[in-house]
Protein backbone atom coordinates (compact mmCIF):
# COMPACT_ATOMS: atom_id res chain seq x y z
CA UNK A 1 9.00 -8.37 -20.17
CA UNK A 2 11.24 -6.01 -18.00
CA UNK A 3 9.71 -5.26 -14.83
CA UNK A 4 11.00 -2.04 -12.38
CA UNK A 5 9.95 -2.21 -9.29
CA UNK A 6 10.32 0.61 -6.25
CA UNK A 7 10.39 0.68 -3.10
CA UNK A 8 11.00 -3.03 -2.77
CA UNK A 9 12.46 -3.02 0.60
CA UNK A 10 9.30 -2.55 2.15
CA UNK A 11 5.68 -4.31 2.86
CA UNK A 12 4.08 -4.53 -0.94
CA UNK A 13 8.06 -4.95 -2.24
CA UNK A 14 8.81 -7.43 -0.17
CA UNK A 15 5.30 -9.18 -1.32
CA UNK A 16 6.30 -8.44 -4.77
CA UNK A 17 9.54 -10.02 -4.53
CA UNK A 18 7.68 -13.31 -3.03
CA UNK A 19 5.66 -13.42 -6.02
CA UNK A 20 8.09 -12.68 -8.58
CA UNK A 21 9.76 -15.48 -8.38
CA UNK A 22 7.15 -17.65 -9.97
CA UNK A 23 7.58 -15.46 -13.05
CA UNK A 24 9.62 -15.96 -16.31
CA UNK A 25 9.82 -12.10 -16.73
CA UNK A 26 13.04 -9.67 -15.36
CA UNK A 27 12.26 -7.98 -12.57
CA UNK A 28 14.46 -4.92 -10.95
CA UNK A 29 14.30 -4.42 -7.43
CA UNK A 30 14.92 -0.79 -6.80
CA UNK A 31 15.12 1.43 -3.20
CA UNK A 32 17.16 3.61 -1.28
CA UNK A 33 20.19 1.61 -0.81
CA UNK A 34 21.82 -1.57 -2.56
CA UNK A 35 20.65 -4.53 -0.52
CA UNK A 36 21.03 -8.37 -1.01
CA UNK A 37 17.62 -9.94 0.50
CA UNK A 38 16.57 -13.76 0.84
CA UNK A 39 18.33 -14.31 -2.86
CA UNK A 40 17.06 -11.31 -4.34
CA UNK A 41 19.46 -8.01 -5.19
CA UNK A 42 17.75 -4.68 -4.69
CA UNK A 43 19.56 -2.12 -6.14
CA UNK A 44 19.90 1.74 -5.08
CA UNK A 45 17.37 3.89 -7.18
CA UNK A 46 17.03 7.23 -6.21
CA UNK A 47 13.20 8.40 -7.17
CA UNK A 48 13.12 11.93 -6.86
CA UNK A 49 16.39 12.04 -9.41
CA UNK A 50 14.28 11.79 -12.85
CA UNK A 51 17.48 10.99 -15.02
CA UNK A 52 18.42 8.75 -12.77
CA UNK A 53 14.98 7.25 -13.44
CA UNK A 54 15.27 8.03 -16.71
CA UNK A 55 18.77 5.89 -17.12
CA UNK A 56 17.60 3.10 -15.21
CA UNK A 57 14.13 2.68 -17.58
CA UNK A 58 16.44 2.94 -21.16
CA UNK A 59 19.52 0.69 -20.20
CA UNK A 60 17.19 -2.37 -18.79
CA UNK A 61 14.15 -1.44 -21.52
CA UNK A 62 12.00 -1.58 -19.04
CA UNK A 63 8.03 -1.69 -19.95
CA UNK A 64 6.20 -1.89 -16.61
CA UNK A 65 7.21 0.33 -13.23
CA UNK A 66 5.19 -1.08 -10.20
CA UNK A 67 5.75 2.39 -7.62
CA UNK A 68 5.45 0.94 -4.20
CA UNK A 69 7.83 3.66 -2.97
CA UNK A 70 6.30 6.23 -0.15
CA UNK A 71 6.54 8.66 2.09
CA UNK A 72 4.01 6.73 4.51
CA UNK A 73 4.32 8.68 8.28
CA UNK A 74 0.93 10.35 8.24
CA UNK A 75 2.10 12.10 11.65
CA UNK A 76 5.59 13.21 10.87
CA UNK A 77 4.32 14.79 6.96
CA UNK A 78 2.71 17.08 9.07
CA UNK A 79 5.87 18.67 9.70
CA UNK A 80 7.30 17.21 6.24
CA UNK A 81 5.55 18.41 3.72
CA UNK A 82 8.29 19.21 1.32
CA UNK A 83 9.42 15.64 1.59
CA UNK A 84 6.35 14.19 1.44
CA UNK A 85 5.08 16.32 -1.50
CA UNK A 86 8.80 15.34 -3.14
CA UNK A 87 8.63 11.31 -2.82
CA UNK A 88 4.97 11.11 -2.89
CA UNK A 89 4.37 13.52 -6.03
CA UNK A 90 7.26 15.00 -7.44
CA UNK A 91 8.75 11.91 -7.87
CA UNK A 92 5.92 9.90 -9.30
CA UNK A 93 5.75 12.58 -11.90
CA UNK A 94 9.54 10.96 -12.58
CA UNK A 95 8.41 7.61 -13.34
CA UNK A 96 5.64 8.93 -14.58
CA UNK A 97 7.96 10.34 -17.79
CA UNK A 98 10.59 7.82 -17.88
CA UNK A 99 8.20 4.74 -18.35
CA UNK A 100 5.83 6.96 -20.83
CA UNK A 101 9.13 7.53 -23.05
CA UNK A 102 9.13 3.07 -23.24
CA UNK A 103 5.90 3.46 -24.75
CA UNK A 104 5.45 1.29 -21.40
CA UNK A 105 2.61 1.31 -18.30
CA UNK A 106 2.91 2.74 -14.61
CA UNK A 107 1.61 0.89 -12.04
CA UNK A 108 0.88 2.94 -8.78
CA UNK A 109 0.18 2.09 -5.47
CA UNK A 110 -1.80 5.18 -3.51
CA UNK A 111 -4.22 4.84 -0.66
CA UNK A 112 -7.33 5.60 1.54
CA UNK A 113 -6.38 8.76 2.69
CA UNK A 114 -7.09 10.58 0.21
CA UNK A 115 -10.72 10.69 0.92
CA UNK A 116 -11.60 11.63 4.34
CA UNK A 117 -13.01 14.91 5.00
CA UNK A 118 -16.59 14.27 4.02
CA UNK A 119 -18.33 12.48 6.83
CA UNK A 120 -18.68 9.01 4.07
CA UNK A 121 -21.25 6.08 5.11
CA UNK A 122 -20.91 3.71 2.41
CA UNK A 123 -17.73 2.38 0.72
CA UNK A 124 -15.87 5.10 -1.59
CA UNK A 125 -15.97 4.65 -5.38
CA UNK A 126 -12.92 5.74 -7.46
CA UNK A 127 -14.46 8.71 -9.04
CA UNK A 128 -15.43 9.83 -5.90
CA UNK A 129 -13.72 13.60 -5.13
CA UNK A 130 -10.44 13.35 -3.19
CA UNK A 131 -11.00 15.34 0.10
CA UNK A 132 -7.84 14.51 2.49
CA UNK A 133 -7.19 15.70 5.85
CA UNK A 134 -4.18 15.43 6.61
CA UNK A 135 -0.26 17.00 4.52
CA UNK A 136 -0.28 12.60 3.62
CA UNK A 137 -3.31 11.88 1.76
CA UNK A 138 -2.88 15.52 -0.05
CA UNK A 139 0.38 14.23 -1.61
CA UNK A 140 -0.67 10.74 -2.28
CA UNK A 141 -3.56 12.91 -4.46
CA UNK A 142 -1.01 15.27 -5.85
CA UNK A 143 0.94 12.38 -7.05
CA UNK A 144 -2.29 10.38 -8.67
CA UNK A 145 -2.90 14.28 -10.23
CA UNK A 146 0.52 13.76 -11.88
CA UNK A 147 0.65 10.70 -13.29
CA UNK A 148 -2.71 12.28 -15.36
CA UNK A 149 -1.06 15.10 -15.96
CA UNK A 150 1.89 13.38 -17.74
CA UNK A 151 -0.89 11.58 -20.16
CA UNK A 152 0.91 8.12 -19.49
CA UNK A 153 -0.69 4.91 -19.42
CA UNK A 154 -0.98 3.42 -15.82
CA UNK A 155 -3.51 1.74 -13.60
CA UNK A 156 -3.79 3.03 -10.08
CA UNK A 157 -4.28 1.02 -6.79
CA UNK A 158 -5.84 2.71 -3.81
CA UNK A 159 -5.43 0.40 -0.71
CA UNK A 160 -5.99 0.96 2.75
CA UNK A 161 -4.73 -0.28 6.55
CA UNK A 162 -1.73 -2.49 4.65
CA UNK A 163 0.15 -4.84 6.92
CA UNK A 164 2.69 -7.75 6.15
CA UNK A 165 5.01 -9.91 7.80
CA UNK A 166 7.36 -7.39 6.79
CA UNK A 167 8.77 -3.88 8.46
CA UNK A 168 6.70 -2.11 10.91
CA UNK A 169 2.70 -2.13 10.81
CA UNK A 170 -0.15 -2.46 13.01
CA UNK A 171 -0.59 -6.12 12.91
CA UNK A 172 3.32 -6.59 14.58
CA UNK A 173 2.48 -3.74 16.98
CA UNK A 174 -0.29 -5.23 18.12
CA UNK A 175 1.16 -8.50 18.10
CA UNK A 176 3.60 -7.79 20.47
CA UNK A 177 1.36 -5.24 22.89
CA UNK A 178 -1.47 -7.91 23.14
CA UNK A 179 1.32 -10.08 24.30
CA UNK A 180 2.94 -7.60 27.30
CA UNK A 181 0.13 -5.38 27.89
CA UNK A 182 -2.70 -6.00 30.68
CA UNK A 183 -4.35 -3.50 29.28
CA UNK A 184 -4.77 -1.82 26.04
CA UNK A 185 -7.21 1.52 24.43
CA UNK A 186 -7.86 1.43 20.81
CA UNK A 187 -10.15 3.41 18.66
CA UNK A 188 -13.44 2.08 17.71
CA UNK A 189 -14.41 5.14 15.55
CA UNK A 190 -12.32 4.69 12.80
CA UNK A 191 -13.69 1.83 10.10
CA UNK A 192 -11.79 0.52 7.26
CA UNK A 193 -10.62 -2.62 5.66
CA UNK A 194 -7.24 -3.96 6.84
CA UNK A 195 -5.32 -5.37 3.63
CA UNK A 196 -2.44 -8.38 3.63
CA UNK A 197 0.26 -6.60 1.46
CA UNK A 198 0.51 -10.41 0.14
CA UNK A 199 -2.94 -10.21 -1.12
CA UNK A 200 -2.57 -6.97 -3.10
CA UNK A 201 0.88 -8.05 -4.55
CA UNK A 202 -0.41 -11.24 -5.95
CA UNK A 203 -2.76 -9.08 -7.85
CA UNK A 204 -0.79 -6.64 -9.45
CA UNK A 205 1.88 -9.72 -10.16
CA UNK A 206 -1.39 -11.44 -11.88
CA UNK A 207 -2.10 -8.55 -13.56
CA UNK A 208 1.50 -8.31 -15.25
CA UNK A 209 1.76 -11.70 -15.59
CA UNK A 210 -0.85 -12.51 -17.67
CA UNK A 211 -0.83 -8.69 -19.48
CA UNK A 212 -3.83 -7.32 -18.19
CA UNK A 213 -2.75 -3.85 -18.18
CA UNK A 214 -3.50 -2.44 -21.91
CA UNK A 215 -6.72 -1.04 -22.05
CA UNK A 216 -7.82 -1.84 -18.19
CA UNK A 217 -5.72 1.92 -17.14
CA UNK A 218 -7.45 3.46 -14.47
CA UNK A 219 -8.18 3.87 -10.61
CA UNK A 220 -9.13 1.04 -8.99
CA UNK A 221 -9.75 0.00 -5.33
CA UNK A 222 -8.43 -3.10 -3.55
CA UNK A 223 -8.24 -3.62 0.04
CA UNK A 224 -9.34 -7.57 1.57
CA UNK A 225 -13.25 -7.60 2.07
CA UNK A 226 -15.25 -6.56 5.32
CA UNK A 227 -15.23 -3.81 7.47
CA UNK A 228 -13.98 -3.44 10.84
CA UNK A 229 -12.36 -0.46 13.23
CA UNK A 230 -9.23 -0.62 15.03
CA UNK A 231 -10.42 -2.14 17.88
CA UNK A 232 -11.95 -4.63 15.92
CA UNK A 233 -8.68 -5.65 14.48
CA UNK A 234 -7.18 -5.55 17.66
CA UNK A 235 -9.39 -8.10 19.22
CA UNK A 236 -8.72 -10.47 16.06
CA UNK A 237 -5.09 -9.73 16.09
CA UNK A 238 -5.24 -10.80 20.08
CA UNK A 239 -7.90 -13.68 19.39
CA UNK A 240 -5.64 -15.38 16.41
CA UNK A 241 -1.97 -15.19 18.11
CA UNK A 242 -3.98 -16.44 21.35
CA UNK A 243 -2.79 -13.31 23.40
CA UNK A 244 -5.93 -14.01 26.26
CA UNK A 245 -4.12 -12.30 28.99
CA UNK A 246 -4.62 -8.42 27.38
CA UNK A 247 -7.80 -6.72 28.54
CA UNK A 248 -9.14 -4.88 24.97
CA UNK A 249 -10.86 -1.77 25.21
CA UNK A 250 -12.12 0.70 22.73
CA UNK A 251 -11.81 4.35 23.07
CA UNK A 252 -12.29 6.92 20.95
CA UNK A 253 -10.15 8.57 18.71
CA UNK A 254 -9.73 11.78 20.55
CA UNK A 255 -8.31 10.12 23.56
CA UNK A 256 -4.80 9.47 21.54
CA UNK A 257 -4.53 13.05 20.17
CA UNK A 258 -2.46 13.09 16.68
CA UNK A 259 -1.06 15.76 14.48
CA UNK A 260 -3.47 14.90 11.55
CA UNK A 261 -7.26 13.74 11.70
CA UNK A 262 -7.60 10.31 10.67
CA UNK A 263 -10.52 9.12 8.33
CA UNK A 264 -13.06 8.09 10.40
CA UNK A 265 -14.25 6.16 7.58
CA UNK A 266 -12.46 5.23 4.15
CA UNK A 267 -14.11 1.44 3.58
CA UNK A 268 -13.02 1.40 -0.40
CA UNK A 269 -15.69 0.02 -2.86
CA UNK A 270 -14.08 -2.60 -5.11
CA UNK A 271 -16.99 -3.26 -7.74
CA UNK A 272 -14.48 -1.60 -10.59
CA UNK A 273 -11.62 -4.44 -9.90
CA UNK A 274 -13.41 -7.37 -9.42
CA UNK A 275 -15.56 -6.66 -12.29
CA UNK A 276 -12.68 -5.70 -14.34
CA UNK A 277 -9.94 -8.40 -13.67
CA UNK A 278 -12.86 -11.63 -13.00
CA UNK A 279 -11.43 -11.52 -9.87
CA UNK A 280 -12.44 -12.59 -5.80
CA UNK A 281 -11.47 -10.61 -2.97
CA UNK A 282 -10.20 -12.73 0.58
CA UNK A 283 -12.45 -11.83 3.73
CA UNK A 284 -9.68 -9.46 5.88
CA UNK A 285 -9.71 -12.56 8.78
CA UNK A 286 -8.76 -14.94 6.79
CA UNK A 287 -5.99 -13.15 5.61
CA UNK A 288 -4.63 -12.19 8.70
CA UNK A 289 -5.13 -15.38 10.07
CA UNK A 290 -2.22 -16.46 7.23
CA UNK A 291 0.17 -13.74 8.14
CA UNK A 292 -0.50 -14.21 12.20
CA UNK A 293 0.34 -18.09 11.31
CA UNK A 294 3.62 -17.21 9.07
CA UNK A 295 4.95 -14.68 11.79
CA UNK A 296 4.35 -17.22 14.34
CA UNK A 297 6.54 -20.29 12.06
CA UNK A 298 9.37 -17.41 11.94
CA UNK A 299 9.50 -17.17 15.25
CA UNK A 300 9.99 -20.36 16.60
């Protein structure tokens, strides 16, 4: 099997590359720019260029497209729509058509943000109405609109808080402020799931691997069990990389004043995946306890 994968330069594309290569399939790393990586060539695709696309899916037959390609600054889309709306929909719709003309499947990666507006109390379920609040989540929904639209056959993954060993996230942030900081304010009104990038790659590559795709196309939801806020993660973050010297204190959300309100809660219910794929979920600490102990081996 021929496997296209976007955006592979960053967190979930990395991830996806460290899992490919326990597979027997083909599997084309695509981004912005050509790029030799730890063994692996990544090769430039532009996304929002649908023959491109469309060129790239006939000559290498492909038959699955894993999207983990994003326009991902919730701030800066604010001011960005255009963009946003053109990487995060318009170009979906583009992958969208090329793989449907292989007769093959679309797997897309969206997110938490598209729910939001309603004040939520327990986790969301995937038929639950898409109410963003901020120019981000709207085009993450526009682009999960398309991909019905165009009738192909795909299987969507919402996930939320993502964070890797890989490019910039919270988790390396915090890492790093927790370790020069006396002091530090983060929000304790936001809840959500945090989700290793590792742990949602090696389920898609499952997924492909063993063929699970035909007649499992949907939504689904998959973020790491539990539910914490930011200054919960924080204070594990600190805790596991034994940063003691920090002083932790939460705050709330209006003290750091942002373009575009934040979900105060978006905890995703994953019933439908489990369920569907036999499959268990890792507890969000012990993940990041695994990514806090790989960063911490690359360092010395």
């Amino acid at each position: 099997m021929n496997i296209l994968v976007t955006g592979a330069n960053g967190q979930l594309g990395n991830c996806l590359r460290n899992a490919s290569r326990h597979s027997n399939d083909n599997y084309f790393f695509t981004d912005v720019a050509d790029l030799d990586a730890g063994g692996i060539h990544i090769s430039r695709l532009d996304i929002t260029d649908a023959e491109a696309v469309k060129k790239m899916v006939r000559e290498n037959d492909v038959n699955v497209i894993v999207n983990c390609a994003a326009y991902t600054n919730v701030d800066k889309a604010e001011t960005d729509a255009d963009f946003a709306e053109l990487l995060n929909a318009a170009a979906v719709r583009n992958l969208a058509d090329a793989i449907k003309e292989n007769n093959g499947t679309l797997i897309h990666v969206s997110t938490d943000y598209v729910f939001g507006k309603e004040p939520y109390n327990v986790p969301c379920r995937e038929d639950q109405k898409g109410t963003p609040t901020g120019v981000y989540g709207l085009t993450k929904l526009h682009g999960e609109q398309q991909i019905e639209k165009s009738g192909v056959k795909a299987l969507i993954f919402r996930t939320a808080w993502l964070y890797s060993e890989y490019g910039r996230n919270f988790v390396k942030t915090m890492l790093n402020l927790t370790s020069t900081k006396p002091e530090l304010k983060v929000v304790f009104d936001q809840a959500g799931t945090p989700t290793y990038a590792q742990d949602l790659a090696d389920a898609i590559f499952d997924i492909v691997e063993n063929r699970r795709m035909d007649g499992n196309e949907g939504t689904y939801h998959y973020s790491n069990e539990g539910v914490c806020s930011w200054y919960d993660f924080t204070k594990m973050i600190a805790e596991f990389a034994g940063n003691t010297g920090c002083d932790i204190q939460p705050c709330h959300s209006n003290e750091f004043p942002s373009p575009v309100k934040r979900p105060s809660y978006s905890v995703l219910d994953k019933t439908k995946y489990k369920d569907t794929f036999n499959a268990r979920v890792p507890y969000w600490t012990d993940s990041l306890k695994k990514c806090i102990k790989n960063l911490s081996q690359e360092s010395k």
